[in-house]
Protein backbone atom coordinates (compact mmCIF):
# COMPACT_ATOMS: atom_id res chain seq x y z
CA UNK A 1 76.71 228.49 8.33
CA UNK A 2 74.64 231.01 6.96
CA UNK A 3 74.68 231.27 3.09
CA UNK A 4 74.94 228.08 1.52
CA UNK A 5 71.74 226.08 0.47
CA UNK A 6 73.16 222.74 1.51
CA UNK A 7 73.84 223.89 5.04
CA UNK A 8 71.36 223.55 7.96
CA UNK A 9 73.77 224.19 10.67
CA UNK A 10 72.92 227.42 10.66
CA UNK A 11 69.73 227.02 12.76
CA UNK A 12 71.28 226.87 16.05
CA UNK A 13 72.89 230.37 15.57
CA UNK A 14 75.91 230.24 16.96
CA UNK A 15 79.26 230.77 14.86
CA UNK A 16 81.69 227.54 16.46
CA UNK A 17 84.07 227.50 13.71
CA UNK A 18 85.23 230.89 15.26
CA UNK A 19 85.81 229.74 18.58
CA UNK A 20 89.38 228.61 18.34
CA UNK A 21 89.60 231.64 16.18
CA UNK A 22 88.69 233.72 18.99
CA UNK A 23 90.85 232.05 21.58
CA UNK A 24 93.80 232.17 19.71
CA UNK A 25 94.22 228.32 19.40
CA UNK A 26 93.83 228.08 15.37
CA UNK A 27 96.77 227.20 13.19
CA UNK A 28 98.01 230.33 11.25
CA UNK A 29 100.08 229.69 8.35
CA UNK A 30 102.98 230.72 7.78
CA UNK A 31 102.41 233.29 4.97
CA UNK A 32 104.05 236.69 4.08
CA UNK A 33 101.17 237.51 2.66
CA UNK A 34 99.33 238.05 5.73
CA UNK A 35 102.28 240.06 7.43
CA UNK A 36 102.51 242.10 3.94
CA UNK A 37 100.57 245.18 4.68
CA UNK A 38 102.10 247.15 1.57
CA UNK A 39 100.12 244.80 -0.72
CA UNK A 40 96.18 244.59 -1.52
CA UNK A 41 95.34 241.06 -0.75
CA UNK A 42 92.81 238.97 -2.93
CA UNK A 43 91.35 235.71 -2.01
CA UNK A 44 89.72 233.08 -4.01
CA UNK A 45 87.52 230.81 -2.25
CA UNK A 46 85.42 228.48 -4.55
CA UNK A 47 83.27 226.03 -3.17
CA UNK A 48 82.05 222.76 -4.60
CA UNK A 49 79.16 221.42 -6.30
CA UNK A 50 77.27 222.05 -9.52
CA UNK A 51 76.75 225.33 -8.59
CA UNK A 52 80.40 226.48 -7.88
CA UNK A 53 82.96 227.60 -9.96
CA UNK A 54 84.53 224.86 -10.07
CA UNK A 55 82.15 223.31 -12.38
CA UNK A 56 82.08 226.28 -14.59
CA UNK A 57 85.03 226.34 -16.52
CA UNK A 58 84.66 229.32 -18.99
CA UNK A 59 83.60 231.62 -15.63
CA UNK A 60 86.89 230.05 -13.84
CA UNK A 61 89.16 231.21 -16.81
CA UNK A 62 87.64 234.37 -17.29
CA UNK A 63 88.38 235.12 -13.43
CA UNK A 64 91.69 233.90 -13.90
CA UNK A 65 92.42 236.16 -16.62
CA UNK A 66 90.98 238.98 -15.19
CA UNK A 67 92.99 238.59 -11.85
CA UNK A 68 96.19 238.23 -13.82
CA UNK A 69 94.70 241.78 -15.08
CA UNK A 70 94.95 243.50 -11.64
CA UNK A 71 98.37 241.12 -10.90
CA UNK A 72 99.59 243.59 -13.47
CA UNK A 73 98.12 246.60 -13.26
CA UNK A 74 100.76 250.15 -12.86
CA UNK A 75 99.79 251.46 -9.84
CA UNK A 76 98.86 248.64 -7.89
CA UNK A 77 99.85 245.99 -5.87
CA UNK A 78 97.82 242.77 -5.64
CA UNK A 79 98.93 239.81 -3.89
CA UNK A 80 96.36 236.33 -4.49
CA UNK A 81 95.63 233.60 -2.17
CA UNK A 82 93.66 230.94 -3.08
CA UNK A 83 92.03 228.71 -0.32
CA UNK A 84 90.07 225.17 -1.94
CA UNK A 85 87.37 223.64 -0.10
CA UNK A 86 88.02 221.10 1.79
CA UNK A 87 86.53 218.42 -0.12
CA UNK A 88 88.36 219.14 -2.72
CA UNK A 89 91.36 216.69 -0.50
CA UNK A 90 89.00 213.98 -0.79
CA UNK A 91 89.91 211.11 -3.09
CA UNK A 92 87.84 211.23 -6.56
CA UNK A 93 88.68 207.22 -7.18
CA UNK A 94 87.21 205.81 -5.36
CA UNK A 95 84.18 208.09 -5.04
CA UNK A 96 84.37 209.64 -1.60
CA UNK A 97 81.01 209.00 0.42
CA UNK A 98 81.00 213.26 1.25
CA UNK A 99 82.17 214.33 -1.87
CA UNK A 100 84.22 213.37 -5.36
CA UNK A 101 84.58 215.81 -7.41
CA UNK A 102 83.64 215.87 -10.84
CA UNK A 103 85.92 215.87 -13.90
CA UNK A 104 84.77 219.35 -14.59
CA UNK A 105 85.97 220.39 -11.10
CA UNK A 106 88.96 218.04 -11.08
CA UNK A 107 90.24 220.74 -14.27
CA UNK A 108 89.56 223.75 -12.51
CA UNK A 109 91.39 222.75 -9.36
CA UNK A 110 94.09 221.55 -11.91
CA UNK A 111 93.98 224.76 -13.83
CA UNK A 112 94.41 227.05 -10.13
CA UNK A 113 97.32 224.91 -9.85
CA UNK A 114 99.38 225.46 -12.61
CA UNK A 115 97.87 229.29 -12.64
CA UNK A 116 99.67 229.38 -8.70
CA UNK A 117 102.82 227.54 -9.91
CA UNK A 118 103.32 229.78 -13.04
CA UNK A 119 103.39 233.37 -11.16
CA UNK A 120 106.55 234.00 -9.92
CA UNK A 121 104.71 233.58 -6.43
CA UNK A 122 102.40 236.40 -6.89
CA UNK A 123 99.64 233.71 -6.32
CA UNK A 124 99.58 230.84 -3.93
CA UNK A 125 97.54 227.83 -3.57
CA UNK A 126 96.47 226.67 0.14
CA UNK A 127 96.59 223.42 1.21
CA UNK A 128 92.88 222.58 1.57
CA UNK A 129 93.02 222.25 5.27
CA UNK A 130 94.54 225.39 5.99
CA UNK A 131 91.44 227.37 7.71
CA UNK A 132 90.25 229.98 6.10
CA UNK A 133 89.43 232.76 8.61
CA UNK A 134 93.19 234.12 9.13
CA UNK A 135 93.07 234.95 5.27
CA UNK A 136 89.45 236.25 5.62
CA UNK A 137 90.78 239.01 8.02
CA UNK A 138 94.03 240.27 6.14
CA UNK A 139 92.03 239.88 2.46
CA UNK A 140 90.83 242.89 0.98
CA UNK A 141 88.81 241.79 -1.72
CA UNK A 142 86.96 238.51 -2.18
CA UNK A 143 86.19 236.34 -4.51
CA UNK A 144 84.36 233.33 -4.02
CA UNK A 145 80.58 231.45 -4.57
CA UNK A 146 77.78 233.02 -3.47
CA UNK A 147 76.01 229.49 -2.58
CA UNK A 148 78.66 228.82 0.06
CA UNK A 149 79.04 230.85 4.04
CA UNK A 150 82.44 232.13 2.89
CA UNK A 151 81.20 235.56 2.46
CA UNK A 152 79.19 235.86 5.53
CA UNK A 153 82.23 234.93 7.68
CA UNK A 154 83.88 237.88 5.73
CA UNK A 155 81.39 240.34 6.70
CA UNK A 156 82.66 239.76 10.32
CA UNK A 157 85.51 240.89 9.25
CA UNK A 158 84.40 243.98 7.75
CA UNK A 159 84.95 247.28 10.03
CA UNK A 160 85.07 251.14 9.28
CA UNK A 161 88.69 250.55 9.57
CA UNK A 162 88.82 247.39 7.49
CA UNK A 163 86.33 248.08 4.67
CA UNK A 164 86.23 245.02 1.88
CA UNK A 165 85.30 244.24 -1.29
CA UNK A 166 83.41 240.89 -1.64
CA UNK A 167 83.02 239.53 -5.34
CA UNK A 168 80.63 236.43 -5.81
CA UNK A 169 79.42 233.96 -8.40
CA UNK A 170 76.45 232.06 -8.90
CA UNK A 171 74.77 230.16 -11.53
CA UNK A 172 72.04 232.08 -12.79
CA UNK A 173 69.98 228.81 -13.80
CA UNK A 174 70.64 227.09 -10.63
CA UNK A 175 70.76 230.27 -8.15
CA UNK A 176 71.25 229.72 -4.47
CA UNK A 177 67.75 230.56 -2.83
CA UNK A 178 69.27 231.80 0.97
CA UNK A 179 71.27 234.20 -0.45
CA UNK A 180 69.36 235.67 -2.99
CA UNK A 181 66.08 235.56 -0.78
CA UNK A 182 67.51 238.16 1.54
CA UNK A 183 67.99 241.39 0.16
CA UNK A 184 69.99 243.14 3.31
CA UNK A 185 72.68 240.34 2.71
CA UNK A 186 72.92 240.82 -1.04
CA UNK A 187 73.03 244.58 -0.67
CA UNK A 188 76.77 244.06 0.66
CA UNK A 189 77.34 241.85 -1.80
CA UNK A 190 79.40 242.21 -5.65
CA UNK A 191 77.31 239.79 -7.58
CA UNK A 192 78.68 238.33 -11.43
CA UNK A 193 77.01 235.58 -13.41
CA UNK A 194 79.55 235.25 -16.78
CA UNK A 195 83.03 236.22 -17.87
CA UNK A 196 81.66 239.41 -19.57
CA UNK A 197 80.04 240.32 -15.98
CA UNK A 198 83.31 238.89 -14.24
CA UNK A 199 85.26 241.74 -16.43
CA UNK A 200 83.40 244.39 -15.30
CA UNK A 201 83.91 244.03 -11.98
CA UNK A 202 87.74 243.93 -12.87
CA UNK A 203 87.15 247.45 -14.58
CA UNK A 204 85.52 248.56 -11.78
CA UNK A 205 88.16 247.28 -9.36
CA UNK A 206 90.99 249.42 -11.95
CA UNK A 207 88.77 252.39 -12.39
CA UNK A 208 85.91 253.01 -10.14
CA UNK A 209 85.57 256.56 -11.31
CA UNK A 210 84.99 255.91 -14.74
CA UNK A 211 83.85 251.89 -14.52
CA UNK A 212 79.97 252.10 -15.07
CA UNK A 213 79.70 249.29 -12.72
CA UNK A 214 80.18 250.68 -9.17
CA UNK A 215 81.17 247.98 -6.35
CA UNK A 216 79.66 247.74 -3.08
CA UNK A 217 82.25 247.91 -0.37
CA UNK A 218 81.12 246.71 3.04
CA UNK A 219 81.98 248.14 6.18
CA UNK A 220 80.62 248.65 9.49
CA UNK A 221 76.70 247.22 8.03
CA UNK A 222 78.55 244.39 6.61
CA UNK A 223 79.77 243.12 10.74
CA UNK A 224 76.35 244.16 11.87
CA UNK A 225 75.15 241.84 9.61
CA UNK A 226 76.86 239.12 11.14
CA UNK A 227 76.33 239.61 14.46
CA UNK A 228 72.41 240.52 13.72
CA UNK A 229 72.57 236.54 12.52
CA UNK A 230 74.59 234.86 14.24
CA UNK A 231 75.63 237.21 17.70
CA UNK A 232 79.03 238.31 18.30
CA UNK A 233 81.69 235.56 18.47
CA UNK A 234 83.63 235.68 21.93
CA UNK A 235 85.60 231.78 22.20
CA UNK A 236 82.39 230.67 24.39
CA UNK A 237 80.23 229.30 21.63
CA UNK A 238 80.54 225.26 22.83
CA UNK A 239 79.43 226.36 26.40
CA UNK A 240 76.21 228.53 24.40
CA UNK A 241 75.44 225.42 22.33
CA UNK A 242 75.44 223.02 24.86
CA UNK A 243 73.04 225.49 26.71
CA UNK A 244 71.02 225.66 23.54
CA UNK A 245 70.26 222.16 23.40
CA UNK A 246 70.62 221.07 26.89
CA UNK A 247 73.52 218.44 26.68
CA UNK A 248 74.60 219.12 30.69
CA UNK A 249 70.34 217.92 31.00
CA UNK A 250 70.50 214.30 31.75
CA UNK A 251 67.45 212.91 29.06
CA UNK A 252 64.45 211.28 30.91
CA UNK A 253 65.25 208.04 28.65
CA UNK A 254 68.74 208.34 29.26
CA UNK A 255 68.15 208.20 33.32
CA UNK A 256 65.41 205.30 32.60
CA UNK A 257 68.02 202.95 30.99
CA UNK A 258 70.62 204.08 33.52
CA UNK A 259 68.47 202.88 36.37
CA UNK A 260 67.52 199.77 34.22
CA UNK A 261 71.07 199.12 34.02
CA UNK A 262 71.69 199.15 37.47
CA UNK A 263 68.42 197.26 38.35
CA UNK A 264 69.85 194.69 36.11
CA UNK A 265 73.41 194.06 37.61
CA UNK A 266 72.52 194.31 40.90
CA UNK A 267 69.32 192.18 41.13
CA UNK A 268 70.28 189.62 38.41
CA UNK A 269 73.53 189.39 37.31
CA UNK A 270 75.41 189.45 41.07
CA UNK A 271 72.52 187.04 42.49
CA UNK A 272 73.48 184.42 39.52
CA UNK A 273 77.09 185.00 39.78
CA UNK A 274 76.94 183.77 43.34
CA UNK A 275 75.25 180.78 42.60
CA UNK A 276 77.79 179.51 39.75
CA UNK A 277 80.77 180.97 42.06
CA UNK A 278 79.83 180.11 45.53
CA UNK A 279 82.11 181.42 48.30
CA UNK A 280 85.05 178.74 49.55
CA UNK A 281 85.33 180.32 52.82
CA UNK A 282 84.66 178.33 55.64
């Protein structure tokens, strides 16, 4: 989807990962964070690839520290979810053909791990196949890559009733050119390149009066976004793409082999079948 540099899917513009959403059909799991409404619910999303967090350690520690920051704030009440990318499942030996991660991102997911198991349950670690749009809706704040469509399926998310905070990360010496190239998009979006930046958002999270970083929170423009790119998802985006590129069309080539076909086994095969298996009646 829209967002992440390796993706070309987005072309057909059409959101289908929401259609089961939209019908009601998708798995929900079985969380009390999402029923929770007395907490302020964080997500972590990291991505993969050289330009994720995952394969920058120091940035991954620093936002590790500085959520266990807000975990303990007086005054607040922060709940964490952390959903991994699904490639992170995929086996690392031997090298998956999609994806293996690296040993730098093989630590990371190790070090969200034993950050999950160590809180007394005020963070937990999805399995990787959980979807992530359920948590996009009841999360408040989010923190993920910026070279990834995580935060634009937030943004559909995003009402004047449902305002949210999205926090992402990119490499600054191996930025992601969709995101960056459109300036409406990044407008809605909390941008940090290092720990130090990483902390300031934190501050600013803690103390927006006084922080002298002031976060963008997106509401209403953040949905209009979405829909401006991608329409508004309504459970019917199969039918739209099979409009889009014609599958219920029967293919000129398609109808030529068809005939072909039956040219074939009606003027060849049958005809030589006879003569090897010439009737017996009488």
């Amino acid at each position: 989807m829209y967002g992440c540099d390796s993706c070309t899917i987005h072309e057909h513009s059409l959101p289908i990962a929401f259609t089961r959403f939209m019908n009601k059909t998708l798995p929900i799991p079985n969380l009390d964070v999402l029923s929770d409404k007395s907490s302020t619910v964080i997500m972590i999303a990291p991505s993969v690839g050289p330009k994720s967090l995952l394969s920058h350690v120091n940035v991954l520690s620093a936002l590790i520290s500085g959520v266990d920051t807000l975990l303990s704030a007086d005054g607040f009440h922060f709940r964490v979810v952390i959903k991994m990318h699904p490639f992170t499942a995929l086996s690392a030996q031997p090298p998956h053909p999609l994806h293996s991660l690296t040993s730098e991102e093989q630590l990371s997911v190790k070090a969200l791990k034993e950050w999950a198991n160590s809180s007394n349950g005020k963070v937990v670690m999805l399995d990787a196949s959980v979807n992530a749009l359920p948590l996009l809706e009841r999360a408040t704040i989010l923190i993920c890559d910026l070279d990834s469509s995580i935060p634009f399926e937030y943004l559909y998310f995003c009402s004047e009733k449902t305002p949210k905070q999205l926090l992402a990360y990119y490499d600054a010496g191996n930025a992601p050119q969709i995101a960056l190239s459109d300036t409406s998009y990044m407008a809605l979006i909390n941008t940090f390149t290092t720990p130090l930046e990483f902390f300031g958002v934190v501050d600013a999270v803690l103390n927006p009066a006084r922080a002298s970083l002031k976060l963008v929170t997106a509401g209403v423009e953040g949905h209009a976004f979405f829909a401006n790119k991608y329409s508004e998802p309504d459970g019917k985006e199969v039918e739209k793409m099979a409009a889009v590129r014609k599958w219920k069309e029967v293919p000129p080539l398609l109808l030529f082999l068809s005939s072909l076909h039956s040219f074939i086994k009606f003027n060849l095969l049958f005809p030589l079948l006879f003569l090897y298996f010439p009737s017996t009646s009488s």
